[in-house]
Protein backbone atom coordinates (compact mmCIF):
# COMPACT_ATOMS: atom_id res chain seq x y z
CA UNK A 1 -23.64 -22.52 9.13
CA UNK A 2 -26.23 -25.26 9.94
CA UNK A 3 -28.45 -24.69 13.27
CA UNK A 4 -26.58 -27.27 15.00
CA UNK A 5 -23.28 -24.96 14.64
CA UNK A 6 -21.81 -28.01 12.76
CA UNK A 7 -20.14 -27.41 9.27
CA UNK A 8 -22.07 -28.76 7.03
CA UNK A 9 -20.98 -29.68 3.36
CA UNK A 10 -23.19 -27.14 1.93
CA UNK A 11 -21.05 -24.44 4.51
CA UNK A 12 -18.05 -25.72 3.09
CA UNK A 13 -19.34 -25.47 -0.28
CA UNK A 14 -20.28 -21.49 0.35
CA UNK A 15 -16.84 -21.06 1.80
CA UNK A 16 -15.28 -22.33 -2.04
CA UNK A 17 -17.89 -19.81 -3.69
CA UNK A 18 -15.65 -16.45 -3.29
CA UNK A 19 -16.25 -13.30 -4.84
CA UNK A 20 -13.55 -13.32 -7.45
CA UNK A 21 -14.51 -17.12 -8.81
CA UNK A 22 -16.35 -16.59 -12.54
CA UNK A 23 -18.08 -20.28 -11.65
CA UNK A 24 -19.94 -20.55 -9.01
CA UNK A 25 -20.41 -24.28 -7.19
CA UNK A 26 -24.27 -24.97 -6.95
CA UNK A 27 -26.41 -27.74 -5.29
CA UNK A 28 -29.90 -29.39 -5.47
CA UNK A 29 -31.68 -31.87 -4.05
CA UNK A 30 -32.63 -35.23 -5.56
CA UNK A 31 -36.11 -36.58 -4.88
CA UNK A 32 -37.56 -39.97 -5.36
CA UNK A 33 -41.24 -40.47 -6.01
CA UNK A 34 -42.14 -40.26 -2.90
CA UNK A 35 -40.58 -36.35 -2.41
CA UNK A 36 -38.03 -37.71 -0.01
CA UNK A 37 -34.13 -36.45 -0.53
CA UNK A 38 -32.03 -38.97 -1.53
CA UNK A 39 -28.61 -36.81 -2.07
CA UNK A 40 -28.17 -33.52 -4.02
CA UNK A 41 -26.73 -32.86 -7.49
CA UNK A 42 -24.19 -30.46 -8.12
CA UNK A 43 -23.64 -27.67 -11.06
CA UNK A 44 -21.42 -25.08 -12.06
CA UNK A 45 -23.50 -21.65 -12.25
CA UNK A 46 -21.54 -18.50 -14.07
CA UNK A 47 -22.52 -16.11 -17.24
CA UNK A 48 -19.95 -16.11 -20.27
CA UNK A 49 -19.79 -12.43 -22.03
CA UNK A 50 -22.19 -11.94 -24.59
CA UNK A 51 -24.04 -15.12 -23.26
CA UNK A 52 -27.01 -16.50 -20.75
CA UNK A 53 -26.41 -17.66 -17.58
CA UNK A 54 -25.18 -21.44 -17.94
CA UNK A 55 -25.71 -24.04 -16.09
CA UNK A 56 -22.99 -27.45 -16.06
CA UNK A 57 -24.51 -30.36 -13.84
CA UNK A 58 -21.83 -32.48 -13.33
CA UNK A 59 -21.15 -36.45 -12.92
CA UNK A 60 -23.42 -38.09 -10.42
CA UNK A 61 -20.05 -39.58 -8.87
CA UNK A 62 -19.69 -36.17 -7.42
CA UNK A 63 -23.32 -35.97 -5.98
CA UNK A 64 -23.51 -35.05 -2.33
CA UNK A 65 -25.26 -37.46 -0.25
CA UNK A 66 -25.43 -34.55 2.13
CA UNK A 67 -26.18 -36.16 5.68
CA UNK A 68 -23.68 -35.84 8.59
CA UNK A 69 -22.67 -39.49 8.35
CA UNK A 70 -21.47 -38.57 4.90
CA UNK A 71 -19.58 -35.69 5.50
CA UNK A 72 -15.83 -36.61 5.26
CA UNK A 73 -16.49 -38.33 1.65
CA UNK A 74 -18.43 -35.40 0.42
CA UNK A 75 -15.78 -33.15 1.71
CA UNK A 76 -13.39 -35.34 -0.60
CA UNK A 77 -15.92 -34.91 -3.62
CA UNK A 78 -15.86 -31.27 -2.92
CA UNK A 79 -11.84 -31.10 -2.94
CA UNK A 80 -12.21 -32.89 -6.95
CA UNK A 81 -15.16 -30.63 -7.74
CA UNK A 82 -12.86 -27.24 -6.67
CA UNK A 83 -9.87 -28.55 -8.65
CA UNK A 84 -12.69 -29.25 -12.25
CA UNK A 85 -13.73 -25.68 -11.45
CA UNK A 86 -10.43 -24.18 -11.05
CA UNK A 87 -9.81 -25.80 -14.56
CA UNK A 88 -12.82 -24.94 -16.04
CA UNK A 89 -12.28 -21.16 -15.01
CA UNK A 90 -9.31 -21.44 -17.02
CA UNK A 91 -10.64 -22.85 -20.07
CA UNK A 92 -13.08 -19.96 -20.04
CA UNK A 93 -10.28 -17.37 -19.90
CA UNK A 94 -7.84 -18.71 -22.74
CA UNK A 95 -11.44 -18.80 -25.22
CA UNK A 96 -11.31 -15.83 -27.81
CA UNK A 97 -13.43 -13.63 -25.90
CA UNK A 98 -11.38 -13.01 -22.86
CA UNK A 99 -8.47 -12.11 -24.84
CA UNK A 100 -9.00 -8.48 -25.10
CA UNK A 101 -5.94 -7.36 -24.78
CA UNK A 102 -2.47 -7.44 -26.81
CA UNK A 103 -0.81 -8.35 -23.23
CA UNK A 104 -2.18 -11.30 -22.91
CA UNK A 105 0.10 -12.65 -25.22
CA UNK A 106 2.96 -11.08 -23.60
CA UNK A 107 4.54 -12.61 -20.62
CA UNK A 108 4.45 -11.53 -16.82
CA UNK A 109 7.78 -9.60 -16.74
CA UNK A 110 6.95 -7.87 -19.98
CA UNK A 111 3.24 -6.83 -18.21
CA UNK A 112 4.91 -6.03 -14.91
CA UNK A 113 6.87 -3.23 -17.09
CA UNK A 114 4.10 -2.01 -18.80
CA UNK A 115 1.63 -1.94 -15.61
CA UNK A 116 4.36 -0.18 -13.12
CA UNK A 117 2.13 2.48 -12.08
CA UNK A 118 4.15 6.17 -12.62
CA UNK A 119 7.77 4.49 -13.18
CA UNK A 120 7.71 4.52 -9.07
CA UNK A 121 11.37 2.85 -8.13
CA UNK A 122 9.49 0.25 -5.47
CA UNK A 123 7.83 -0.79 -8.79
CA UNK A 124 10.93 -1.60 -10.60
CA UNK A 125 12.47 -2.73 -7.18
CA UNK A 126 9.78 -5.74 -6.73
CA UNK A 127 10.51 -6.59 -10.31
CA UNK A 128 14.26 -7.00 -10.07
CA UNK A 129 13.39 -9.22 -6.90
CA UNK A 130 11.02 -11.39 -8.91
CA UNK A 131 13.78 -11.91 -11.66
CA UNK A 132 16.24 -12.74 -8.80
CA UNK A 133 13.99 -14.89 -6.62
CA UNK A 134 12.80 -16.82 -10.20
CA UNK A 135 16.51 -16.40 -11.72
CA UNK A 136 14.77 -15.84 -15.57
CA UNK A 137 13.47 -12.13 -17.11
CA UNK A 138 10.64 -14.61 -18.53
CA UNK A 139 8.07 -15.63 -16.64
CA UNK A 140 4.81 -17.38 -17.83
CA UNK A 141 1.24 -16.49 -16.18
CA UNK A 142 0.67 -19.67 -15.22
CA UNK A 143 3.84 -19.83 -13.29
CA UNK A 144 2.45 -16.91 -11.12
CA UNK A 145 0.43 -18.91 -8.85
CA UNK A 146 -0.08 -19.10 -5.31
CA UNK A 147 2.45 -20.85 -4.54
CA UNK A 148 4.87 -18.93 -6.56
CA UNK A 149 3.88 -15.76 -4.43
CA UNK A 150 4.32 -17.17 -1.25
CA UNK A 151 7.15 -18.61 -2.08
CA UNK A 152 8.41 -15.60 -3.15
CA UNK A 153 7.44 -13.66 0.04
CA UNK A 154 9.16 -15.95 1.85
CA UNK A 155 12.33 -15.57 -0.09
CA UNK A 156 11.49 -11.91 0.66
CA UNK A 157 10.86 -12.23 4.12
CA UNK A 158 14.51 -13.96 4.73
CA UNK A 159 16.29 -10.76 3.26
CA UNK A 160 14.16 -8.00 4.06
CA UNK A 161 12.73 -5.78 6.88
CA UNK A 162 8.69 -6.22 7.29
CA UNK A 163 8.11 -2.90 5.26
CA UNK A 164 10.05 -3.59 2.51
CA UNK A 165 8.81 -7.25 2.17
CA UNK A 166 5.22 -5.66 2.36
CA UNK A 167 5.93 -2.49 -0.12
CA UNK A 168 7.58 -4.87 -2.67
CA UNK A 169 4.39 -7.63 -2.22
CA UNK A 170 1.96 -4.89 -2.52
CA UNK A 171 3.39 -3.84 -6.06
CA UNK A 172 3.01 -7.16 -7.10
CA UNK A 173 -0.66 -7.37 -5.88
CA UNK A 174 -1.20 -4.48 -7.72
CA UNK A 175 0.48 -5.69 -10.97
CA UNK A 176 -2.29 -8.86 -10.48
CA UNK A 177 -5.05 -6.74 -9.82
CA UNK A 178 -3.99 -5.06 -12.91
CA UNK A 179 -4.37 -8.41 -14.86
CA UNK A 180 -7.61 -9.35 -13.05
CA UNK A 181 -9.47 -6.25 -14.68
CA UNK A 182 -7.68 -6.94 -17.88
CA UNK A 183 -9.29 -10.59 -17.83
CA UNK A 184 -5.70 -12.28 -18.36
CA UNK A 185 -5.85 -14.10 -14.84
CA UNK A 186 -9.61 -14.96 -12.98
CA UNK A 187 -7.71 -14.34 -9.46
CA UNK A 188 -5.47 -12.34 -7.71
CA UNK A 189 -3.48 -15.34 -6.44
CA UNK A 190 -2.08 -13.00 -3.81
CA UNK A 191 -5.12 -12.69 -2.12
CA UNK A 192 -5.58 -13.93 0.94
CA UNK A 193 -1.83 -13.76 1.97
CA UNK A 194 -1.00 -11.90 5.03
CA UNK A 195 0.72 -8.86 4.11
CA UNK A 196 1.25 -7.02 7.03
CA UNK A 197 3.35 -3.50 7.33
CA UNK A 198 4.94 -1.67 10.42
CA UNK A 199 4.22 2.05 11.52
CA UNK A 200 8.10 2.73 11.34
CA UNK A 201 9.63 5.57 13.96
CA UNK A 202 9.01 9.33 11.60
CA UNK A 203 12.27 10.55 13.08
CA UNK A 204 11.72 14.65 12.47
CA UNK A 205 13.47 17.86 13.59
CA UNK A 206 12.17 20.49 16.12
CA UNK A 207 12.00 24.50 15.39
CA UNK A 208 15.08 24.72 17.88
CA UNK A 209 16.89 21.81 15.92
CA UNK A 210 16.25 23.51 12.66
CA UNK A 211 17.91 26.42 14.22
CA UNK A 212 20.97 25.08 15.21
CA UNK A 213 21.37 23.70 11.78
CA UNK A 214 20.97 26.76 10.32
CA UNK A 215 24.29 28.36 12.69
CA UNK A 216 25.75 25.29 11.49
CA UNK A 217 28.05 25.25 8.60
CA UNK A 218 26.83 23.13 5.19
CA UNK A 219 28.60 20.20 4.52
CA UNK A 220 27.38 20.67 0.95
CA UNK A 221 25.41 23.55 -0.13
CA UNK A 222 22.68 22.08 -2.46
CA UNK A 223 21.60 19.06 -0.42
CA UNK A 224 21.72 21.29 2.90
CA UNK A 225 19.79 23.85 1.09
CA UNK A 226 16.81 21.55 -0.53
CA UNK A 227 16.68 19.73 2.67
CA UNK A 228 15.68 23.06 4.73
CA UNK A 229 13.53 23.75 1.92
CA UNK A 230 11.79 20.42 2.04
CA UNK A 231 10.96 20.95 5.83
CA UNK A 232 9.70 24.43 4.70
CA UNK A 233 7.34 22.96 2.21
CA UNK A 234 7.43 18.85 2.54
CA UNK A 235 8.28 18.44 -1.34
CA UNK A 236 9.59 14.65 -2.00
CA UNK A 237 13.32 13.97 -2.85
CA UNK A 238 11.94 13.24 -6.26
CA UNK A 239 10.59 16.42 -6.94
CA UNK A 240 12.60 18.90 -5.18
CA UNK A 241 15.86 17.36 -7.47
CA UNK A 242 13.55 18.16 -10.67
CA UNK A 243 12.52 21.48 -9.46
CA UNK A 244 13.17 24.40 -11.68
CA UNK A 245 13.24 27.78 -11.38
CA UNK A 246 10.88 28.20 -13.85
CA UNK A 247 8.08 25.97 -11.56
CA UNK A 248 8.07 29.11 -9.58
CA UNK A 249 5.50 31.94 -9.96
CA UNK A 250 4.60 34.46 -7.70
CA UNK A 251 5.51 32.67 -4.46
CA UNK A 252 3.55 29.31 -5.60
CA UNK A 253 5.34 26.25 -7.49
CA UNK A 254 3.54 23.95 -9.74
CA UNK A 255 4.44 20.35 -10.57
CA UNK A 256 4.17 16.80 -11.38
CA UNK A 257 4.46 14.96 -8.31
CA UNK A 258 6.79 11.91 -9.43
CA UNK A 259 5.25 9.28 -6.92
CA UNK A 260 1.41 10.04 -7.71
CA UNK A 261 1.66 11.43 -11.00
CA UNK A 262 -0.99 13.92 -10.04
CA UNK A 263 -0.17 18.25 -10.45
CA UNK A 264 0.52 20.34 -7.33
CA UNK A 265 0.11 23.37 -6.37
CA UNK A 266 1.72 24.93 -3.09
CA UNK A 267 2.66 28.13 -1.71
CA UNK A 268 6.38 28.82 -0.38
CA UNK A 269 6.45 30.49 2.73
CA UNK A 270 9.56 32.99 2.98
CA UNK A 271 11.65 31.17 4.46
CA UNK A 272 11.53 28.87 1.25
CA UNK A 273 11.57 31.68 -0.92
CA UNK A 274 15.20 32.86 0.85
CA UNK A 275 16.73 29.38 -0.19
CA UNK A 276 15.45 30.11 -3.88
CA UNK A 277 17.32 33.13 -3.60
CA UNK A 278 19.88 31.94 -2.36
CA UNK A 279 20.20 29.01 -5.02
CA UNK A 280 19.96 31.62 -7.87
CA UNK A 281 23.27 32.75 -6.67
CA UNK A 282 24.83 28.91 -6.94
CA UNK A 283 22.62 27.58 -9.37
CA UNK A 284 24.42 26.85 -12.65
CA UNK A 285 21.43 25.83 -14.88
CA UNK A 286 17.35 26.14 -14.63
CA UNK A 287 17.52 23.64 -11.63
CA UNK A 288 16.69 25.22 -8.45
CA UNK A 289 19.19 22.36 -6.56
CA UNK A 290 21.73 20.24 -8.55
CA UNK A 291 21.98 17.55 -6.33
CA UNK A 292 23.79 14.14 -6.67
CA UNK A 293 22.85 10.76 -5.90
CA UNK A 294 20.44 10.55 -2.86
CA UNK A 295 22.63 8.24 -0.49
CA UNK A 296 25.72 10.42 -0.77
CA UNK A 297 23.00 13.96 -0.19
CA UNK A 298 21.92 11.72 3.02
CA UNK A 299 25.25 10.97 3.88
CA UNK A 300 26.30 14.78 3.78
CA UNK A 301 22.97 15.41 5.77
CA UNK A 302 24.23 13.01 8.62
CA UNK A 303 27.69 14.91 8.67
CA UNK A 304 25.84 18.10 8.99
CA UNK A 305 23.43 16.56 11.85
CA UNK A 306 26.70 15.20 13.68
CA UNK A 307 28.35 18.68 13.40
CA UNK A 308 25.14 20.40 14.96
CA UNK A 309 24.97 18.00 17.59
CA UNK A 310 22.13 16.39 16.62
CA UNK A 311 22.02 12.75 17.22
CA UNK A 312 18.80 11.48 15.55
CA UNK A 313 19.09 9.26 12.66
CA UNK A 314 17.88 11.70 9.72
CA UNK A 315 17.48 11.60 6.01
CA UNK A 316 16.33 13.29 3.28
CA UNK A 317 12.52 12.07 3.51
CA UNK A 318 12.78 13.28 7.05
CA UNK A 319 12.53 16.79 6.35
CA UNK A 320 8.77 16.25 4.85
CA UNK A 321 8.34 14.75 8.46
CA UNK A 322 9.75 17.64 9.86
CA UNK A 323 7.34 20.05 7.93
CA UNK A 324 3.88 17.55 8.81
CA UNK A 325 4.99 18.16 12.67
CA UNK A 326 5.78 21.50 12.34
CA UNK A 327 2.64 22.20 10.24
CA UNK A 328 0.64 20.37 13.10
CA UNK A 329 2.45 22.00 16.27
CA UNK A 330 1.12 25.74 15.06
CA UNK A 331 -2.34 24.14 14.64
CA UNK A 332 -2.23 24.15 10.81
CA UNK A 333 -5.29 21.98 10.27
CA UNK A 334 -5.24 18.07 9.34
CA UNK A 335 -6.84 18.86 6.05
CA UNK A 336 -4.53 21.35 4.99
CA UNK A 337 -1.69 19.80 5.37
CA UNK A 338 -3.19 16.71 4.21
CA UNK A 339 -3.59 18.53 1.21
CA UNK A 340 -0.35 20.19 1.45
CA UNK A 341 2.04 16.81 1.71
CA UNK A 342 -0.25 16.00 -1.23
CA UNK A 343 -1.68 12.73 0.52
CA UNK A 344 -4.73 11.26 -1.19
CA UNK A 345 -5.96 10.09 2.34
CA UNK A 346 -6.26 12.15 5.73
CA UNK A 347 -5.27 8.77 7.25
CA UNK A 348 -1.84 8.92 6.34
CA UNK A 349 -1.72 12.54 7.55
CA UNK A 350 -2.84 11.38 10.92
CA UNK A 351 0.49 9.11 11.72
CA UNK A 352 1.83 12.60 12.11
CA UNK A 353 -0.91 14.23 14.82
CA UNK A 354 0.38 11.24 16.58
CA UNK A 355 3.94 11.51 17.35
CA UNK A 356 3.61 15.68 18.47
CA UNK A 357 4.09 16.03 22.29
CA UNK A 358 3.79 19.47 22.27
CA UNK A 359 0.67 19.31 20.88
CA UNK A 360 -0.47 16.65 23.42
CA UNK A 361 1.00 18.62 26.08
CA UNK A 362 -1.36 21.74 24.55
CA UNK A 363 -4.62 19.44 24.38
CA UNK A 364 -4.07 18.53 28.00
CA UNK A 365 -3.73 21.77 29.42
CA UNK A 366 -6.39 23.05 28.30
CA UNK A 367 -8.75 20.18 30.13
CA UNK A 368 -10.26 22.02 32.77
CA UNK A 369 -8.93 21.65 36.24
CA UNK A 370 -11.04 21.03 39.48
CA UNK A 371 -10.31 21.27 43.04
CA UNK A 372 -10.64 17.60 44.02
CA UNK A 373 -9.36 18.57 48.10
CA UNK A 374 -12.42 16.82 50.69
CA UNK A 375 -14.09 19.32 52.36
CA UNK A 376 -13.49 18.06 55.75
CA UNK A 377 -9.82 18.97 54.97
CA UNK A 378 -10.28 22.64 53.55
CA UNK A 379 -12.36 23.13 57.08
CA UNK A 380 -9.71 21.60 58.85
CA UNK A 381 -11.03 19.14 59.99
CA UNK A 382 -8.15 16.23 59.04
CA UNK A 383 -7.33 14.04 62.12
């Protein structure tokens, strides 16, 4: 910003110069013979691969004059120069050496498929609300714009709670970034949109809820039994239905965690190793729980909640809640069971330290106390 604290066209210019444009927009001053400025030229600055730095000095219709009474034309010349480099960006892209890649030739619902990090369902999800919002399975690049994502967040944003608008918009982003690094788009044309999520209510169960379930009898054995499991040992839906016998060694399980794609390695306390037992005896193939399809499991859970008396919303994914609280209220350490939900951030693990009363209630009481009573009063002396 200029001294004055006045925009100046050469702030305005900065402001077009992000980090993600491949051409840069560059000034310099014109002299006459005399050394005095008499406006400023303007170039395009950026490197091509396998090339020098170039250098593109453009028309001298689009020369700054570059003095405050000048400001609202330049501003106008700076509006045509954006749109030439916008358009020179992409001539640079579709030249032989950007294509690098097989995919580029491929359109965007054919890379979305390919991209979709781990075959995650929110993946496949955002993609079947692209094809709806766009009402085609084939989508150019150059249709994904800007304006095409806004758009479509909007459309999004009329259907959809605030999570799920920002869970399917940050797959997309992803997808983009994808094709940023892969040098089939300059920009993420997402960027700069305000995605915004919600810390939504982690409803979980207490030890003395847990119990009462227990008394309780199952609605349905297998999705009763992996849920208790779950809160024993925070395992995703996804991989507790997958879980074999066979994962289980010597009081540890190994597996692929389905979200992350990463291996795992926990220990079962014996309360989980009871419901393994126990599923032996029910079990009628290698899978530790045969479950069905995950809204009528949750559905069977909230018959089972209603016959124990228990009156909090709860599904499946709530019994990993229930395990991060419980984990937390008998001062398990963040790290651990960080490390135990399998979160690749401590972050995420700290939503949890923040909903435990108990263990507020614990931190406070063991403030020390101090006997705050005047002295005139302990002597008596009170009028």
């Amino acid at each position: 910003m200029s001294n004055s604290g006045v925009l100046n066209i050469f702030d305005y210019v900065k402001q077009e110069n992000t980090h993600s444009d491949r051409i840069k927009i560059r000034t310099r001053p014109k002299r006459n013979g005399d050394k005095k400025v008499i406006g400023h030229s303007v170039f395009f600055d950026f490197y091509q691969r396998g090339r020098k730095r170039q250098l593109e000095y453009l028309d001298k219709t689009v020369h700054f004059d570059g003095d405050a009474f000048s400001l609202q034309s330049d501003k106008e010349k700076l509006r045509m120069i954006v749109q030439m480099r916008n358009q020179r960006q992409n001539e640079i892209l579709k030249r032989k050496g950007f294509e690098v890649k097989d995919s580029v030739k491929k359109d965007f619902v054919s890379y979305f498929k390919e991209n979709s990090t781990n075959d995650n369902h929110v993946y496949k999800s955002a993609l079947l609300k692209i094809i709806k919002f766009t009402g085609t399975d084939k989508i150019d690049f150059d249709a994904v714009d800007k304006q095409f994502c806004e758009d479509f967040m909007i459309y999004l944003q009329k259907l959809y709670k605030t999570n799920s608008v920002y869970a399917y918009m940050a797959k997309l982003r992803a997808v983009l970034n994808r094709a940023v690094r892969d040098e089939i788009i300059y920009k993420n044309p997402t960027k700069g949109l305000p995605l915004k999520s919600e810390v939504a209510k982690r409803e979980f169960l207490t030890e003395e809820e847990i119990k009462k379930l227990i008394l309780t009898p199952k609605t349905d054995l297998n999705s009763c039994n992996a849920f208790l499991f779950s809160c024993c040992c925070g395992l995703r839906w996804s991989d507790v239905r997958k879980l074999n016998f066979s994962d289980i060694k010597e009081g540890f399980i190994d597996y692929k965690s389905q979200k992350t794609g990463r291996f795992e390695r926990a220990k079962l306390n014996s309360t989980a190793l009871e419901i393994v037992e126990q599923q032996k005896v029910i079990s009628q193939n290698d899978l530790v729980f045969n479950l069905c399809h995950k809204s009528l499991s949750n559905k069977r859970l909230r018959q089972w909640m209603w016959i124990a008396g228990i009156e909090k919303h709860i599904s499946f994914h709530c019994a990993r809640h229930t395990f991060a609280t419980l984990a937390l209220s008998n001062d398990v350490d963040i790290y651990s069971v960080s490390k135990l939900l399998g979160h690749s951030n401590v972050t995420t693990t700290q939503i949890y330290a923040k909903i435990i009363d108990k263990k507020l209630e614990s931190a406070v009481q063991k403030l020390p106390v101090f006997d705050v009573t005047p002295t005139n009063l302990k002597n008596g002396d009170a009028k």
